[in-house]
N, C-alpha and C. Protein backbone atom coordinates (compact mmCIF):
# COMPACT_ATOMS: atom_id res chain seq x y z
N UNK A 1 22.47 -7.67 -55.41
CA UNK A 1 22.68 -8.97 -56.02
C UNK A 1 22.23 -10.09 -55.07
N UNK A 2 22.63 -9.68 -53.92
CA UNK A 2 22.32 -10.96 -53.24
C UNK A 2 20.72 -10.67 -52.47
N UNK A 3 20.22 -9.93 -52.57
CA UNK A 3 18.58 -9.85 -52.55
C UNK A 3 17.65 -10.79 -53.85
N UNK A 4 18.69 -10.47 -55.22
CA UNK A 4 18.30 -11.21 -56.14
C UNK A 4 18.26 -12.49 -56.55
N UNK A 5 19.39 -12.67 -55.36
CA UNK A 5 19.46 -14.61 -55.46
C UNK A 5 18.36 -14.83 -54.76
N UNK A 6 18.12 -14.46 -53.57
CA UNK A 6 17.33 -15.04 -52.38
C UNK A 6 16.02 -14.76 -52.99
N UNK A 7 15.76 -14.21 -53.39
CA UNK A 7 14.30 -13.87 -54.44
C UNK A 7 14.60 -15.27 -55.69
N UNK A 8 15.28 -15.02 -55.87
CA UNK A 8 15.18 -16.41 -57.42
C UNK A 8 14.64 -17.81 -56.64
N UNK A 9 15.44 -17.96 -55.40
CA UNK A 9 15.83 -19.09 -54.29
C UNK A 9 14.13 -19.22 -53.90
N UNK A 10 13.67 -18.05 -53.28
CA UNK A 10 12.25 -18.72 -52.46
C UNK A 10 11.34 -18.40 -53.74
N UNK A 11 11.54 -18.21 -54.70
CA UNK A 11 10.52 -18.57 -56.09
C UNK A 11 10.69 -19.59 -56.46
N UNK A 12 11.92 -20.42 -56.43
CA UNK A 12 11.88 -22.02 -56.93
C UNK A 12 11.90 -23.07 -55.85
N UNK A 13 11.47 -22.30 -54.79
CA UNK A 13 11.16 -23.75 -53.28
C UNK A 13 9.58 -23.31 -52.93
N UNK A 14 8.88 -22.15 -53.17
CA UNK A 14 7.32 -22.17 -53.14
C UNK A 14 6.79 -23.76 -54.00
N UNK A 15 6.98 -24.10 -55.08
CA UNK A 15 6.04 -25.02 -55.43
C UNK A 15 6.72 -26.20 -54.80
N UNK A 16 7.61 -26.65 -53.97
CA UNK A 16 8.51 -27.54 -54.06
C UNK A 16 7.46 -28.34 -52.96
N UNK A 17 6.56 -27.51 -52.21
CA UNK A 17 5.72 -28.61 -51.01
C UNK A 17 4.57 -29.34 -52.29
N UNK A 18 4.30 -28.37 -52.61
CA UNK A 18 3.15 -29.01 -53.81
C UNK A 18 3.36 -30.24 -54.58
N UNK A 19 4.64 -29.47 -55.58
CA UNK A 19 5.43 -30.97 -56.39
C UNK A 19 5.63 -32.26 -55.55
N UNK A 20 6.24 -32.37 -54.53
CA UNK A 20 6.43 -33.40 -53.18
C UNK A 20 5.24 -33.82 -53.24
N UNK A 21 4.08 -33.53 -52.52
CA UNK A 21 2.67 -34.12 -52.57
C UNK A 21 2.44 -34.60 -53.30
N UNK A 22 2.31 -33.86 -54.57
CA UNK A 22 1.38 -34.55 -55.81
C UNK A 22 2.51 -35.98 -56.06
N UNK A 23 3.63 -36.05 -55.98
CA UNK A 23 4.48 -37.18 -56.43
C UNK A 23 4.45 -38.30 -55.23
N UNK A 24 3.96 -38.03 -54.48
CA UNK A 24 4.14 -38.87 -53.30
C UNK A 24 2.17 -39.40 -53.57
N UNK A 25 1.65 -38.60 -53.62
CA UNK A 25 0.17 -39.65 -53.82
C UNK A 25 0.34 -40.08 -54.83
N UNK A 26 1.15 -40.34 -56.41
CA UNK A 26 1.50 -41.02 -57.21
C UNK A 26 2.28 -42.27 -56.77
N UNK A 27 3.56 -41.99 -56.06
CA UNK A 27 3.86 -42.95 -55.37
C UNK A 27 4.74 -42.50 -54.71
N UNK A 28 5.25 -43.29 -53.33
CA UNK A 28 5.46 -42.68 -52.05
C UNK A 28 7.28 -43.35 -52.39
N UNK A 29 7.73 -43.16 -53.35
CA UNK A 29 9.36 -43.32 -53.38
C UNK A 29 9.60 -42.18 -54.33
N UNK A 30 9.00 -41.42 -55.36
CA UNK A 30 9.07 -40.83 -56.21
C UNK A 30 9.69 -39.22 -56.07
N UNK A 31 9.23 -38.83 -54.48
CA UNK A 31 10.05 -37.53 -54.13
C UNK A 31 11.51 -37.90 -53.32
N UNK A 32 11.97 -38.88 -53.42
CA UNK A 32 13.09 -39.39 -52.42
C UNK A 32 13.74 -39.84 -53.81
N UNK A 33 13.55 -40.48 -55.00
CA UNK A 33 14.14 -40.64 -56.17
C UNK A 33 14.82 -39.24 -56.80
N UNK A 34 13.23 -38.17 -57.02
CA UNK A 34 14.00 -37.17 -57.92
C UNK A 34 15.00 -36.15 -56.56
N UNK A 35 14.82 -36.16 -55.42
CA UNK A 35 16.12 -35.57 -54.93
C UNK A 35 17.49 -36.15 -54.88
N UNK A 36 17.56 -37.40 -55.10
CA UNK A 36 18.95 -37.96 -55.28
C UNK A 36 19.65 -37.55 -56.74
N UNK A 37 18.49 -37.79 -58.36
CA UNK A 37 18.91 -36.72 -59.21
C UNK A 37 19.06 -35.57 -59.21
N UNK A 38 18.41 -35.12 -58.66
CA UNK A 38 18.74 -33.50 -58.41
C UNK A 38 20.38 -33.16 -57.95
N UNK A 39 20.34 -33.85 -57.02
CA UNK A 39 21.69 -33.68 -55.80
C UNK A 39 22.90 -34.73 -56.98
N UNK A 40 22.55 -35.20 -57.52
CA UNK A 40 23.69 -35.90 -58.64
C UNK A 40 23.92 -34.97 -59.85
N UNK A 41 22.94 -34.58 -60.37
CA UNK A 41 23.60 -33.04 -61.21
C UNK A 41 23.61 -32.19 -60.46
N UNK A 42 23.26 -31.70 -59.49
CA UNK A 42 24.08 -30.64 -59.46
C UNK A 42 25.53 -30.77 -58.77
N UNK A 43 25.71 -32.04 -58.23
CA UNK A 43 27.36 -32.25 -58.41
C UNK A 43 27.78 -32.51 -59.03
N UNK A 44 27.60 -32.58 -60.52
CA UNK A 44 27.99 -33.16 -61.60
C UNK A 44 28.42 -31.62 -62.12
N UNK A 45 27.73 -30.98 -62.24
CA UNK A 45 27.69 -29.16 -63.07
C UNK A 45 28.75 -28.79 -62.04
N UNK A 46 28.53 -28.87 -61.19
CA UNK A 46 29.55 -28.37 -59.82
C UNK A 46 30.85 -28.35 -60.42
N UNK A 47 31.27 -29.72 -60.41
CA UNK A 47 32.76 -30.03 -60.63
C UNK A 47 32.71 -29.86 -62.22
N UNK A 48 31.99 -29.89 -62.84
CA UNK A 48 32.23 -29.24 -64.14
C UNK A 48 32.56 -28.08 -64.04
N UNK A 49 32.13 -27.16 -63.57
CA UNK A 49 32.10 -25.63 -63.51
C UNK A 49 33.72 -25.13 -62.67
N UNK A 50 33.95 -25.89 -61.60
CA UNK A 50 35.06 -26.05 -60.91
C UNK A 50 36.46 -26.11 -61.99
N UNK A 51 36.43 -27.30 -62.63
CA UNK A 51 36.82 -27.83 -63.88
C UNK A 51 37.22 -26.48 -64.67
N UNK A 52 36.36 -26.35 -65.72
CA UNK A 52 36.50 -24.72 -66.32
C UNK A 52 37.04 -23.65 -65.31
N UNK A 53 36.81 -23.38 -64.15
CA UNK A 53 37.29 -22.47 -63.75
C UNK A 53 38.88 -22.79 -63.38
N UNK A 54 39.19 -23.99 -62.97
CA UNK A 54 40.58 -24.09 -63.11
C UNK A 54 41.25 -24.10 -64.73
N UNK A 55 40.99 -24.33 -65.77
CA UNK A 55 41.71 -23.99 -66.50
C UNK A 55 41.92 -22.49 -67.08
N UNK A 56 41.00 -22.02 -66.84
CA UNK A 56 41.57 -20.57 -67.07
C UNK A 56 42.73 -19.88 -66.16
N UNK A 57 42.76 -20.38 -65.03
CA UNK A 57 44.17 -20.10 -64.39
C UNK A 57 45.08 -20.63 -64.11
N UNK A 58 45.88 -19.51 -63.53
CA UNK A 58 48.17 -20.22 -63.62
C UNK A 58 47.50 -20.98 -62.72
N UNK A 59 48.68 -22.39 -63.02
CA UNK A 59 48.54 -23.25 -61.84
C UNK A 59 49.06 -22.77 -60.71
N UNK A 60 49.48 -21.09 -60.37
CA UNK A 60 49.96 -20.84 -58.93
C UNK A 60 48.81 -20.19 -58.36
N UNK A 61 48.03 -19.85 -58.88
CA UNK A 61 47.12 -18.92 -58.66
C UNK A 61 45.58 -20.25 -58.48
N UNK A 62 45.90 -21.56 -58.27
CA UNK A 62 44.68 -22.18 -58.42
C UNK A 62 44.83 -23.18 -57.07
N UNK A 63 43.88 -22.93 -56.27
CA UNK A 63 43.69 -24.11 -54.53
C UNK A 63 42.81 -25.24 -55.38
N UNK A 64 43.37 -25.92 -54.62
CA UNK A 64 42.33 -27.10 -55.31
C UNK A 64 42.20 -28.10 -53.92
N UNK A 65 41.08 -28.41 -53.41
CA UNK A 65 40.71 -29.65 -52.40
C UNK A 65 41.81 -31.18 -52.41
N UNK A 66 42.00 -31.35 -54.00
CA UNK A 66 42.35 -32.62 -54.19
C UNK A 66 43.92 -32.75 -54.28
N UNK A 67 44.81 -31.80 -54.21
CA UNK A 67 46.07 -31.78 -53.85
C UNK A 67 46.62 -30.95 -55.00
């Protein structure tokens, strides 16, 4: 399983020098824009997913960061 992540992982960061380039000779704020969306959903899905996973359990059985 975890051979299979790391395989999914360096299949979706190979084009990632390419994409960067081509958006940066378009214009030179455009790869510094879409990583701040990027990094905003996926903390968004994060604590969604967090979210769902606490309601399926007893509240004794659930740690939570926020108290």
């Amino acid at each position: 399983m975890f051979s299979a992540v790391q395989t999914l992982a360096a299949f979706s960061s190979i084009p990632s020098g390419f994409l960067a380039g081509y958006t940066y000779s378009i214009n030179p704020y455009i790869p510094f824009i879409l990583v701040v969306i990027l990094l905003c959903i996926s903390m968004i899905v994060s604590f969604i997913l967090a979210l769902l996973s606490k309601i399926g359990k007893r509240e004794s059985d659930t740690y939570s960061f926020f108290g």
